[in-house]
N, C-alpha and C. Protein backbone atom coordinates (compact mmCIF):
# COMPACT_ATOMS: atom_id res chain seq x y z
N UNK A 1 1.84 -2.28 -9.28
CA UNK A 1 1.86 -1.95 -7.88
C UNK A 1 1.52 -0.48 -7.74
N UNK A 2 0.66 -0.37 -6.78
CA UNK A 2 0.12 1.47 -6.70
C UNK A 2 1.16 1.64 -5.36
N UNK A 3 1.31 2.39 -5.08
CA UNK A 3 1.86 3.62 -3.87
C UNK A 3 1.36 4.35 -3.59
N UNK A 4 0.55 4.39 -2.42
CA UNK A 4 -0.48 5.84 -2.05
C UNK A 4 0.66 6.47 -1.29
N UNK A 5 1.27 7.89 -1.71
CA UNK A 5 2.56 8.62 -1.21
C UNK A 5 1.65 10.05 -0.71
N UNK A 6 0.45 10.29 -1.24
CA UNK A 6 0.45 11.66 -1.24
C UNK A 6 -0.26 12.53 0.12
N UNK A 7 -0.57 11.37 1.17
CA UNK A 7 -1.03 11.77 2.14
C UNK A 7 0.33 12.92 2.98
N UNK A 8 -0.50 14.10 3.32
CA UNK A 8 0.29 15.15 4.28
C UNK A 8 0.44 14.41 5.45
N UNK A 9 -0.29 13.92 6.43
CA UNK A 9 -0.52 13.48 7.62
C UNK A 9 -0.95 14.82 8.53
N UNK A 10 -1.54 14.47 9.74
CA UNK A 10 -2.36 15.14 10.46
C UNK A 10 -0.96 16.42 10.94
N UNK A 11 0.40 15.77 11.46
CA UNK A 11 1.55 16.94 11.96
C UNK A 11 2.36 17.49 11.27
N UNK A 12 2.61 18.76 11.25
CA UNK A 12 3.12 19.84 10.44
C UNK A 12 4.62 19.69 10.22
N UNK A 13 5.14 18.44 10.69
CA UNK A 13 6.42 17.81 9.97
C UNK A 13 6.66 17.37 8.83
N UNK A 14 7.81 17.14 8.08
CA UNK A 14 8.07 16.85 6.65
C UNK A 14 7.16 15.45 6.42
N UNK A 15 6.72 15.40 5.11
CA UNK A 15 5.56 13.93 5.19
C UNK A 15 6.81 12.76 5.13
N UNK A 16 6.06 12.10 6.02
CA UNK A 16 6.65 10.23 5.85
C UNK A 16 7.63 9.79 5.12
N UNK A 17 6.84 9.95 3.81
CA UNK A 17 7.87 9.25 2.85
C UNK A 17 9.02 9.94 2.82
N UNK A 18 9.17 11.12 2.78
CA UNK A 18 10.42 11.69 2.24
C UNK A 18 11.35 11.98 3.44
N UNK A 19 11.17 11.37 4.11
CA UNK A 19 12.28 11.30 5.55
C UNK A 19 13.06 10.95 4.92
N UNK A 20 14.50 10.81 5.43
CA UNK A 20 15.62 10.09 4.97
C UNK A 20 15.88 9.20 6.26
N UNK A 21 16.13 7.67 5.55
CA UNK A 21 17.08 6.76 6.03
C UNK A 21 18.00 6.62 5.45
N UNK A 22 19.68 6.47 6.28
CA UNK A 22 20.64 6.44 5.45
C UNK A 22 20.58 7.65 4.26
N UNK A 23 20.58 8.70 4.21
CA UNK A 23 20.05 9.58 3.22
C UNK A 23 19.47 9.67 2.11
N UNK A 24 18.47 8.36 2.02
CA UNK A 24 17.32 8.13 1.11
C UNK A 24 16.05 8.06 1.84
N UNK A 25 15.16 9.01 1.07
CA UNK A 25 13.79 8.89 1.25
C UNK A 25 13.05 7.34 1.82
N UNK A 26 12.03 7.51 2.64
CA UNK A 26 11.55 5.91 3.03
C UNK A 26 11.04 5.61 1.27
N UNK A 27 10.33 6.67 1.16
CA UNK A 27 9.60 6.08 -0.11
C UNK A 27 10.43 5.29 -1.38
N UNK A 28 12.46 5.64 -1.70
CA UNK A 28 12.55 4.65 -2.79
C UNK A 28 13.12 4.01 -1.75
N UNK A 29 13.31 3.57 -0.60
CA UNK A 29 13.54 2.21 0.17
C UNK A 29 12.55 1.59 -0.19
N UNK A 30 11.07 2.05 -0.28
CA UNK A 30 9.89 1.09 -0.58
C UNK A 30 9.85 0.83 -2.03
N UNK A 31 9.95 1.75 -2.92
CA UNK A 31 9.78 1.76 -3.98
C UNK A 31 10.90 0.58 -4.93
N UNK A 32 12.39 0.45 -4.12
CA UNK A 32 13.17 -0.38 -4.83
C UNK A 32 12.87 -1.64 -4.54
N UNK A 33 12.16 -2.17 -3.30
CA UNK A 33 11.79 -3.54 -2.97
C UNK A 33 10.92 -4.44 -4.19
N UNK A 34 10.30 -2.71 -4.51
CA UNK A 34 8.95 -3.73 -5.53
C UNK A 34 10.02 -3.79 -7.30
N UNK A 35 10.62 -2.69 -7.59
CA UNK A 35 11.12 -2.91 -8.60
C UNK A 35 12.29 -4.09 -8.96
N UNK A 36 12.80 -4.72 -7.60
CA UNK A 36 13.39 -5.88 -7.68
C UNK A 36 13.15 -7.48 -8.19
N UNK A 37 11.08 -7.03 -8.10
CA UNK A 37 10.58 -7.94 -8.46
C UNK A 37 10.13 -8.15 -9.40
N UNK A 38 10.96 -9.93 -9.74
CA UNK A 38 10.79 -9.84 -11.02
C UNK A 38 9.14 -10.14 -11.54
N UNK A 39 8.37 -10.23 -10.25
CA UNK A 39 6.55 -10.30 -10.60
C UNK A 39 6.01 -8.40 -10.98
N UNK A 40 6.74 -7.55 -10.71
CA UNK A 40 6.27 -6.39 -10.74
C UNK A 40 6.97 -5.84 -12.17
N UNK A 41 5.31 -5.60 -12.88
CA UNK A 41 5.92 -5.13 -13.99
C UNK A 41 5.82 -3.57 -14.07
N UNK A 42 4.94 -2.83 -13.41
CA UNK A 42 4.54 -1.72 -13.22
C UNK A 42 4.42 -1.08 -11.79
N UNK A 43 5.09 0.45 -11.79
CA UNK A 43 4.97 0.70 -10.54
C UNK A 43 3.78 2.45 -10.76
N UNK A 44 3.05 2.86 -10.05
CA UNK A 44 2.39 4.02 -10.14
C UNK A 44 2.25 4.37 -8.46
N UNK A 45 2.46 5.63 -8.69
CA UNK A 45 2.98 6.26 -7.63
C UNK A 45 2.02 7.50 -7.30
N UNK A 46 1.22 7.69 -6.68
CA UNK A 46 0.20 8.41 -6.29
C UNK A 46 0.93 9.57 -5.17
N UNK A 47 1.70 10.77 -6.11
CA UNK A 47 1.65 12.19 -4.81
C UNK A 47 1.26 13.01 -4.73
N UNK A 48 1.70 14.41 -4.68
CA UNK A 48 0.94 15.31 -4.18
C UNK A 48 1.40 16.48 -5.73
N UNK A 49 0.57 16.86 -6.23
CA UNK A 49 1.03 17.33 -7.46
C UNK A 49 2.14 18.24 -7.67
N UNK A 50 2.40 19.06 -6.50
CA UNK A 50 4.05 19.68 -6.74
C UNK A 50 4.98 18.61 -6.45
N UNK A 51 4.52 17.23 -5.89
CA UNK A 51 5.58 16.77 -5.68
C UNK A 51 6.22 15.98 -6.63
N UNK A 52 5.55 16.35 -7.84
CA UNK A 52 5.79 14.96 -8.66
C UNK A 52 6.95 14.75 -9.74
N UNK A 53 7.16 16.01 -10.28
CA UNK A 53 8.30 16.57 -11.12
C UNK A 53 9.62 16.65 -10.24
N UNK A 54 9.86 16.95 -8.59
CA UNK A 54 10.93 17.00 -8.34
C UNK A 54 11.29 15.74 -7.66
N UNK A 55 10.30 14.96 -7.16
CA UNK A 55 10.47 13.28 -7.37
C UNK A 55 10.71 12.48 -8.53
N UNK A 56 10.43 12.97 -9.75
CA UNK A 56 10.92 12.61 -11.37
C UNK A 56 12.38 12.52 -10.86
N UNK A 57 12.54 13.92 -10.82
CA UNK A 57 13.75 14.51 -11.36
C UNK A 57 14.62 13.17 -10.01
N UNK A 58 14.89 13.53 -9.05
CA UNK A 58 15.07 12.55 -7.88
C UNK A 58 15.39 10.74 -8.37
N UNK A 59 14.13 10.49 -9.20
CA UNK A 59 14.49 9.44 -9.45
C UNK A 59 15.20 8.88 -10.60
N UNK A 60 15.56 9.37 -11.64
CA UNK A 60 16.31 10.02 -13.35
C UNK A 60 17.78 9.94 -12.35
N UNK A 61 18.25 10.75 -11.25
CA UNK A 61 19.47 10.83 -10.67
C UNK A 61 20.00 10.23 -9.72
N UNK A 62 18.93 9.89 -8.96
CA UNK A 62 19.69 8.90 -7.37
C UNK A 62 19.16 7.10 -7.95
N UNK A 63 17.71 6.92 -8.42
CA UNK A 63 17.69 5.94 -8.34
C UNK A 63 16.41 5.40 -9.91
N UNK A 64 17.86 5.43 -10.50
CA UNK A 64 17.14 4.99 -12.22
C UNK A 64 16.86 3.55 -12.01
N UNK A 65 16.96 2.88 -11.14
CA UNK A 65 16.35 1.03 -11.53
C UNK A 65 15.18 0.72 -10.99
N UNK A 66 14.89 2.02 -10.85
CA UNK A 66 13.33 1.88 -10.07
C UNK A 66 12.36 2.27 -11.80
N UNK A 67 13.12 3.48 -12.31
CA UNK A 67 12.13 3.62 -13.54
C UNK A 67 13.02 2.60 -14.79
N UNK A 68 13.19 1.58 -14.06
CA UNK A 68 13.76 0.46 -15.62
C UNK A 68 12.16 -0.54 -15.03
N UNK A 69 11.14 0.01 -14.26
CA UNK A 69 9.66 -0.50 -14.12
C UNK A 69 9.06 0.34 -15.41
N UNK A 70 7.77 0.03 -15.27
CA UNK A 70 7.34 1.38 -16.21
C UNK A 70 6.57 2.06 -15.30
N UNK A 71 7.18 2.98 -14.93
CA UNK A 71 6.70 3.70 -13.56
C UNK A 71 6.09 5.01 -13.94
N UNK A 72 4.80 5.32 -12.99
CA UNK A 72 4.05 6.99 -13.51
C UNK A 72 3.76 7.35 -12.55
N UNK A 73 4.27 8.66 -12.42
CA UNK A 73 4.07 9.24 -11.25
C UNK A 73 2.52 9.89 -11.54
N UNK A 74 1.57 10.22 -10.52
CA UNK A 74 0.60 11.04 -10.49
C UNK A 74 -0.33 11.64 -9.54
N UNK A 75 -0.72 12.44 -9.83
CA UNK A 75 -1.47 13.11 -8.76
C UNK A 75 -2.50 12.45 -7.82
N UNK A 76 -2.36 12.16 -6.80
CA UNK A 76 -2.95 12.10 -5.26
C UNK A 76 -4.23 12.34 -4.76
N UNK A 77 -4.59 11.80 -4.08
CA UNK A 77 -5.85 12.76 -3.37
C UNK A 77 -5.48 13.00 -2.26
N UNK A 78 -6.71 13.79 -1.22
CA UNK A 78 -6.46 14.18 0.08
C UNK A 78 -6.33 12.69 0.88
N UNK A 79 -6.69 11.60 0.75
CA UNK A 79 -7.26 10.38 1.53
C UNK A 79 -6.16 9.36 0.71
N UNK A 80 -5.85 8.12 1.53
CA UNK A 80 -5.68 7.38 0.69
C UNK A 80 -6.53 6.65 -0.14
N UNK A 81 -7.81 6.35 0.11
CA UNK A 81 -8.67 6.26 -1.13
C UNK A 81 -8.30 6.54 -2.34
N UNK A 82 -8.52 7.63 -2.00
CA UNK A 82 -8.91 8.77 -3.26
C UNK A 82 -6.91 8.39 -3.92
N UNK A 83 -6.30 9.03 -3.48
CA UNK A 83 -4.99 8.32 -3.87
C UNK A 83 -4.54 7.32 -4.77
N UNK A 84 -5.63 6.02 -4.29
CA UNK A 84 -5.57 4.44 -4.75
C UNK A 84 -6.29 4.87 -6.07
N UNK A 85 -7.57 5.54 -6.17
CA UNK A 85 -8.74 5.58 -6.64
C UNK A 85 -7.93 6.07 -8.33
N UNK A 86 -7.05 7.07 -8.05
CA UNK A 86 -6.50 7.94 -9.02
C UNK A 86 -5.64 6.95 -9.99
N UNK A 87 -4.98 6.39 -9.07
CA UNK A 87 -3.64 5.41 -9.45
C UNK A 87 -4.61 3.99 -10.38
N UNK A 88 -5.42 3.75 -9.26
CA UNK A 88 -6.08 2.81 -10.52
C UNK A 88 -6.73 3.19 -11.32
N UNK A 89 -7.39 4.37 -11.85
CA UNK A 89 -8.08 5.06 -13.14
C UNK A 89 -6.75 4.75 -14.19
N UNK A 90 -5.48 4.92 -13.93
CA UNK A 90 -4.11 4.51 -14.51
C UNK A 90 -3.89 3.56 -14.65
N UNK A 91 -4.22 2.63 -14.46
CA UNK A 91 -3.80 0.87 -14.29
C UNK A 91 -4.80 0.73 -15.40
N UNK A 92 -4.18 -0.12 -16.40
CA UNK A 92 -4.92 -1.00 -17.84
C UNK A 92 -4.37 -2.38 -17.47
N UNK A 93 -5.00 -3.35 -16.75
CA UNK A 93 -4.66 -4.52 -16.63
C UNK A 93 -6.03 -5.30 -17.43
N UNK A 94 -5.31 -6.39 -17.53
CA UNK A 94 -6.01 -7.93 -18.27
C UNK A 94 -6.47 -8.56 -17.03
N UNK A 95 -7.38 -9.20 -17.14
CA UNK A 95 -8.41 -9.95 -15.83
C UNK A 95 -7.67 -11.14 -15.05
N UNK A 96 -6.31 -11.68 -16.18
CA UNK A 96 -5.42 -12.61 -14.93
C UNK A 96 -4.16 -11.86 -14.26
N UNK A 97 -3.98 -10.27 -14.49
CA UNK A 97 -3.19 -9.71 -14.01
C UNK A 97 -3.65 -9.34 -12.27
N UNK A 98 -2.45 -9.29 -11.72
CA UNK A 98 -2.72 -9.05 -10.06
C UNK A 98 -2.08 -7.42 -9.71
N UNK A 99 -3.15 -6.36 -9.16
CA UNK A 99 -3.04 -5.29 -8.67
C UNK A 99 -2.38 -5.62 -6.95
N UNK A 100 -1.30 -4.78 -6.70
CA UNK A 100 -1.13 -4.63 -5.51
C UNK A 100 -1.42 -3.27 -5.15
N UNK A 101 -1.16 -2.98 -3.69
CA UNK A 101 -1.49 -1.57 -3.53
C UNK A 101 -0.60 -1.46 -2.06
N UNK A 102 0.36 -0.70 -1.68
CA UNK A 102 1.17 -0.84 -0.71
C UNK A 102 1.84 0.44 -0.08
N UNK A 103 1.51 0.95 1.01
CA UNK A 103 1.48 1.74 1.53
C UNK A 103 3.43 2.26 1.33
N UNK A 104 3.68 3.80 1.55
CA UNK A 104 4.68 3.95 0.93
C UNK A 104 5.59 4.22 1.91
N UNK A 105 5.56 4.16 3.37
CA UNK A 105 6.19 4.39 4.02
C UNK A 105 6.48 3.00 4.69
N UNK A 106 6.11 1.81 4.30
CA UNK A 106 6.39 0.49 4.45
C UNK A 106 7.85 -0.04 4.06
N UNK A 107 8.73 0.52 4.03
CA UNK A 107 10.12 -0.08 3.42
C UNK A 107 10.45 -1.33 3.71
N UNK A 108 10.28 -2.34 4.50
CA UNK A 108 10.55 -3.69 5.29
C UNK A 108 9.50 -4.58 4.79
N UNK A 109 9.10 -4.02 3.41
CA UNK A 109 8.31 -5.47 3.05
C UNK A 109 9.17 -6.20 2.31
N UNK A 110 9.31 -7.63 2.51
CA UNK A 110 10.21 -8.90 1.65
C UNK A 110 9.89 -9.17 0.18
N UNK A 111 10.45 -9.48 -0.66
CA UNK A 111 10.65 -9.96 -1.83
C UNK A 111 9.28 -11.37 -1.54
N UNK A 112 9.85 -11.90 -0.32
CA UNK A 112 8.89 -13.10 -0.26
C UNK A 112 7.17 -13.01 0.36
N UNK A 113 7.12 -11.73 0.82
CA UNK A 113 5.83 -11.13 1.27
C UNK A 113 5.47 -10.53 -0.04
N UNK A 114 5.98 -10.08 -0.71
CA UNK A 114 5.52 -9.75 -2.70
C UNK A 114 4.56 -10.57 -2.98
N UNK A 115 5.78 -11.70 -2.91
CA UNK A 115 5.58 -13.03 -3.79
C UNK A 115 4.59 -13.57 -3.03
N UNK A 116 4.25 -13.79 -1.89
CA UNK A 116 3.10 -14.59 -1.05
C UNK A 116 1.85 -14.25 -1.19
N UNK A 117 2.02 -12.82 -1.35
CA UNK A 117 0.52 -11.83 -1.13
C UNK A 117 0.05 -11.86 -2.85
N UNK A 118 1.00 -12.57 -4.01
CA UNK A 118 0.64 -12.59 -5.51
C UNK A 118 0.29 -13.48 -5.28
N UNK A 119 0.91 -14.95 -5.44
CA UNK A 119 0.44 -15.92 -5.34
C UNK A 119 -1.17 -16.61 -4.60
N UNK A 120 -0.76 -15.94 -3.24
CA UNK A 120 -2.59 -15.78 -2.96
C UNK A 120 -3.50 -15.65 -3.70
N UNK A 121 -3.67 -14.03 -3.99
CA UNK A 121 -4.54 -13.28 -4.85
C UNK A 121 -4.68 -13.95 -5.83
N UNK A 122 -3.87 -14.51 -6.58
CA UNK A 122 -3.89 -15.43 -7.76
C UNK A 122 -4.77 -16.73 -7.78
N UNK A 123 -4.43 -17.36 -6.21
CA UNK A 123 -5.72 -18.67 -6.08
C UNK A 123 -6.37 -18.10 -5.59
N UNK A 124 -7.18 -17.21 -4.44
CA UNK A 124 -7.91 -16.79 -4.07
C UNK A 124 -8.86 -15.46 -4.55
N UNK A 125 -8.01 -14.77 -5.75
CA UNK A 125 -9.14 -13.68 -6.03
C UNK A 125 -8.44 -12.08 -5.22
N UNK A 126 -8.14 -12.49 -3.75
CA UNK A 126 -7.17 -11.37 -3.02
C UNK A 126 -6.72 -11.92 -2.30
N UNK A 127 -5.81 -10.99 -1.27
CA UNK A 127 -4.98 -11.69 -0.37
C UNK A 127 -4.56 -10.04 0.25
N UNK A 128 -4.43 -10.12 1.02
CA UNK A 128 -3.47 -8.94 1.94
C UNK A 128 -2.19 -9.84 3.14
N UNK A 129 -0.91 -8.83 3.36
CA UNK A 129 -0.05 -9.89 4.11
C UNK A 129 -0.62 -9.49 5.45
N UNK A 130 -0.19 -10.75 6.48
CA UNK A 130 -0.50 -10.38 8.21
C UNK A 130 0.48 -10.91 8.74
N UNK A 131 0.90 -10.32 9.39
CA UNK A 131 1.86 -10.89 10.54
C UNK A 131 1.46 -11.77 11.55
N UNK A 132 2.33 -12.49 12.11
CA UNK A 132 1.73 -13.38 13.58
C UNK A 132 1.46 -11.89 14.91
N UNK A 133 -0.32 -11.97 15.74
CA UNK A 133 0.20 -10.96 16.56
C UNK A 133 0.84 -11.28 17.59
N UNK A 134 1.96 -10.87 18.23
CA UNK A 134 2.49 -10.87 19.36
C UNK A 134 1.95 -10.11 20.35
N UNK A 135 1.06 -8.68 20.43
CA UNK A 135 0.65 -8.80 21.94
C UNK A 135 -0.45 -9.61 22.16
N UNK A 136 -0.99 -9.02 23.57
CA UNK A 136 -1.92 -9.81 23.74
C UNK A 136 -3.17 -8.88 23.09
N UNK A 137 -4.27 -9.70 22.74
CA UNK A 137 -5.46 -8.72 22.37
C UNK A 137 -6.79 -9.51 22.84
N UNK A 138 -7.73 -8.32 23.22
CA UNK A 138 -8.31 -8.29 24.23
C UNK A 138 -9.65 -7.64 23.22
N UNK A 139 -10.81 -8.56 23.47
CA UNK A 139 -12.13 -8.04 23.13
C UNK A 139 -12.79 -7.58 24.19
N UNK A 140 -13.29 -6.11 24.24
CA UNK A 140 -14.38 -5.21 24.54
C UNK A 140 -16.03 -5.03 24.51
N UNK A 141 -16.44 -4.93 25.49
CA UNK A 141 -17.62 -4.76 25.66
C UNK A 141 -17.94 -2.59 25.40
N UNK A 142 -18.40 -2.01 24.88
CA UNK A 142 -18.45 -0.95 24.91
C UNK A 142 -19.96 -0.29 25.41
N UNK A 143 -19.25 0.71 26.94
CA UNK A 143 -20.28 0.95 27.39
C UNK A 143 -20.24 2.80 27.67
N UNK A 144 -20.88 3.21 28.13
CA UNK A 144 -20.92 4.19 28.10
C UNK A 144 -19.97 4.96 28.90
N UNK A 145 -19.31 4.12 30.23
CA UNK A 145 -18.25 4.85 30.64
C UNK A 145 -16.77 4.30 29.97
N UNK A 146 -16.92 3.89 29.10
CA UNK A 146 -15.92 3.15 28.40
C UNK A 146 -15.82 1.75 28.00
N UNK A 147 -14.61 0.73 28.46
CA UNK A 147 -14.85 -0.66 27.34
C UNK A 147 -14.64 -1.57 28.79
N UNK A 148 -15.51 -2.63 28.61
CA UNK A 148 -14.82 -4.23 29.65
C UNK A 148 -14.39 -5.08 29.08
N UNK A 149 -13.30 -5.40 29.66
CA UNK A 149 -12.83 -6.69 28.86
C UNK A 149 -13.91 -7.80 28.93
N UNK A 150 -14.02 -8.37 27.44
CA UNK A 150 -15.09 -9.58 28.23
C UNK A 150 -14.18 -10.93 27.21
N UNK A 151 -13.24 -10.43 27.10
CA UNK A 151 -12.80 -11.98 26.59
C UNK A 151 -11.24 -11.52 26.06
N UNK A 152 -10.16 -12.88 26.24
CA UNK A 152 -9.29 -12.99 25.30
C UNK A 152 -8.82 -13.50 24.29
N UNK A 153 -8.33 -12.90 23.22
CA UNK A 153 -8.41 -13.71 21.84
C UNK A 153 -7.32 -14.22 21.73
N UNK A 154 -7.16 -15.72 21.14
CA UNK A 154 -6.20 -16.34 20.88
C UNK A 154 -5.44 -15.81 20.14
N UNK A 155 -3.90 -15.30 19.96
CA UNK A 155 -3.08 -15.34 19.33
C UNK A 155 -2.96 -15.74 18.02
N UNK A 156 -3.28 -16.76 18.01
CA UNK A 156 -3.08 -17.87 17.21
C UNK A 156 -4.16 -17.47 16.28
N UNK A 157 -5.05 -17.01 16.24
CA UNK A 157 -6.44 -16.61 15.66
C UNK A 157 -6.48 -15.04 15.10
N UNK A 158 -5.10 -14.55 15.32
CA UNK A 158 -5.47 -13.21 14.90
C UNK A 158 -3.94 -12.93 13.92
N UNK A 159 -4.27 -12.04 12.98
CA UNK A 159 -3.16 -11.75 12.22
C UNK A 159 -3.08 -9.93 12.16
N UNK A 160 -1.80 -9.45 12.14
CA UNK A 160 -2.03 -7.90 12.02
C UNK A 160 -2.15 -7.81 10.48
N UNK A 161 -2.57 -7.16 9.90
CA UNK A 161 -2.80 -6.31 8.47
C UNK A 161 -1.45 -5.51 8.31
N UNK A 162 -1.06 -5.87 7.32
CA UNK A 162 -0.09 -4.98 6.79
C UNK A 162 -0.21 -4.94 5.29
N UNK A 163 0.44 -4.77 4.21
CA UNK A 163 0.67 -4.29 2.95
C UNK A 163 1.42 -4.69 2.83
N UNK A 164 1.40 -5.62 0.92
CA UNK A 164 0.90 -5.53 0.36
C UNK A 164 -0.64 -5.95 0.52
N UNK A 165 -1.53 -5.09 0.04
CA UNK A 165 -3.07 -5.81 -0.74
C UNK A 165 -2.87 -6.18 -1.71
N UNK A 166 -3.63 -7.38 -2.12
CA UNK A 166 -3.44 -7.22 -3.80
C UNK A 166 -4.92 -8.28 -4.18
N UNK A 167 -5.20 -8.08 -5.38
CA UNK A 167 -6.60 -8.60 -5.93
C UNK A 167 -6.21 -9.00 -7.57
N UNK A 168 -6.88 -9.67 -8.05
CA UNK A 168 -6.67 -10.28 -9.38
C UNK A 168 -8.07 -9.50 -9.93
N UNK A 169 -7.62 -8.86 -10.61
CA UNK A 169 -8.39 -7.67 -11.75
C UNK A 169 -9.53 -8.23 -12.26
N UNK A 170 -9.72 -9.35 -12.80
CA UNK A 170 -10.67 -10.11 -12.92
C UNK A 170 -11.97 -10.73 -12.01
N UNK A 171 -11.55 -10.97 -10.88
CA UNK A 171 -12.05 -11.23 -9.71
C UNK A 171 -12.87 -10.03 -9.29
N UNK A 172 -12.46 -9.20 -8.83
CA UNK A 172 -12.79 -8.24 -7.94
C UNK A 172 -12.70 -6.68 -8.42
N UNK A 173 -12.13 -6.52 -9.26
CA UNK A 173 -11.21 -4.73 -9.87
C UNK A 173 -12.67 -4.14 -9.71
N UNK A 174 -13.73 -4.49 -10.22
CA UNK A 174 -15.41 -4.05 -10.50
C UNK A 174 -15.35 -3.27 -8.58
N UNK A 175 -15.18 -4.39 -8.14
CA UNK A 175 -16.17 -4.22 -6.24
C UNK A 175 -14.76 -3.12 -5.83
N UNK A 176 -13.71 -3.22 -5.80
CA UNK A 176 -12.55 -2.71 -5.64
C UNK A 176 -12.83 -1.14 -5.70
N UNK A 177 -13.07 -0.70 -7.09
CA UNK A 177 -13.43 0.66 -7.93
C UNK A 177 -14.46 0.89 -7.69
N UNK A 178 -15.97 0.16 -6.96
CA UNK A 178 -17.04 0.64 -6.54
C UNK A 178 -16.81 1.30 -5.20
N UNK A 179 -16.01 0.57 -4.50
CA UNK A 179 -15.48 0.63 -2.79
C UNK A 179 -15.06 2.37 -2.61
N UNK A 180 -14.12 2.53 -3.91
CA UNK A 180 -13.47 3.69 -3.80
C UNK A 180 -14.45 4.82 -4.28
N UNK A 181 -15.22 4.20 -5.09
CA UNK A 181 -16.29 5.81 -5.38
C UNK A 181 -17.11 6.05 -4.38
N UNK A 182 -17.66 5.02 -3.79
CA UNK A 182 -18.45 4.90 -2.52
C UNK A 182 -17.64 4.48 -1.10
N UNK A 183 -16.97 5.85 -0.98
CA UNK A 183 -15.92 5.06 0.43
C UNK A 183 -16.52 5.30 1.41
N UNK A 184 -15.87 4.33 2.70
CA UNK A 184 -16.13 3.92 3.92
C UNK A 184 -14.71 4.04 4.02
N UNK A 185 -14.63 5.17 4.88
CA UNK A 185 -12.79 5.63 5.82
C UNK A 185 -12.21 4.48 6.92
N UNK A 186 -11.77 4.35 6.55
CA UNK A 186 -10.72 2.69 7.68
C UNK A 186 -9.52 3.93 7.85
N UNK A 187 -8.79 3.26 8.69
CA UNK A 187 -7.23 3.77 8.85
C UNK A 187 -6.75 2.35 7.92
């Protein structure tokens, strides 16, 4: 499992992850979900290079069952790309092993959204999780003074994107690692 942690974000507040809930960081709220699983054999953790030794140290004292994974912390990029890009140069997987990749300020992902988004990837090659959407969503016409609605989309037909991603190394790791040398910026 990768963790892209090392993004600053655009506002000059403390970054994301290291907020405290309950007086733990979001990031080992996220980080203990995946080490619970017993499908996750590896965790790599993509931050910001000063941050990485006093997040060691952090995790050696508040929360050692996260490194009973074989967990490596390492240096980041500016993007999450570049982030992912780093973390998988680190990853030595076998072609039926399954890469996830899961954003680190996500703490509320399930044991059973793990397991759904592996199992996928596993028959399908990849898989990312989606939620049912609940609002309404609305396709656009885009014009020069702005957008018209010109249609509504079924509910039922649309899923939100969330994290985990994950891909079976074999399948895809090649197009995956091309994607990232040659990126195209998404949020």
């Amino acid at each position: 499992m990768v963790s892209a942690a090392a993004a600053k974000g655009k506002k000059p507040a403390a970054s994301k992850q290291f907020v405290e809930l309950d007086g733990t960081p979001v990031l080992i709220h996220t980080l203990r979900k995946f080490a619970l699983s017993p499908e996750i054999t590896e965790i790599f953790v993509a931050l910001r290079n000063a941050e990485i030794a006093p997040f060691h140290e952090h995790l050696e004292r508040k929360s050692p069952e996260i490194l009973k994974k074989r967990t490596v912390l390492l240096e980041g990029g500016e993007h999450r790309q570049h982030s992912v890009a780093n973390a998988l140069a680190s990853v030595t997987a076998s072609a039926d092993d399954i890469v996830l990749v899961h954003d680190a300020v996500r703490p509320l992902v399930s044991e059973e959204m793990i397991h759904e988004v592996i199992a996928a990837a596993r028959k399908y090659g990849a898989a990312i999780a989606g939620v049912p959407a609940m609002d309404t969503v609305k396709q656009v016409e885009r014009t020069s003074e702005g957008a018209v609605i010109s249609a509504t989309v079924p509910r039922e037909r649309v899923v939100m994107a969330q994290t985990p991603q994950g891909w079976a190394c074999g399948s895809s790791n090649s197009r995956v690692r091309n994607s990232i040398k040659h990126p195209r910026y998404f949020t």
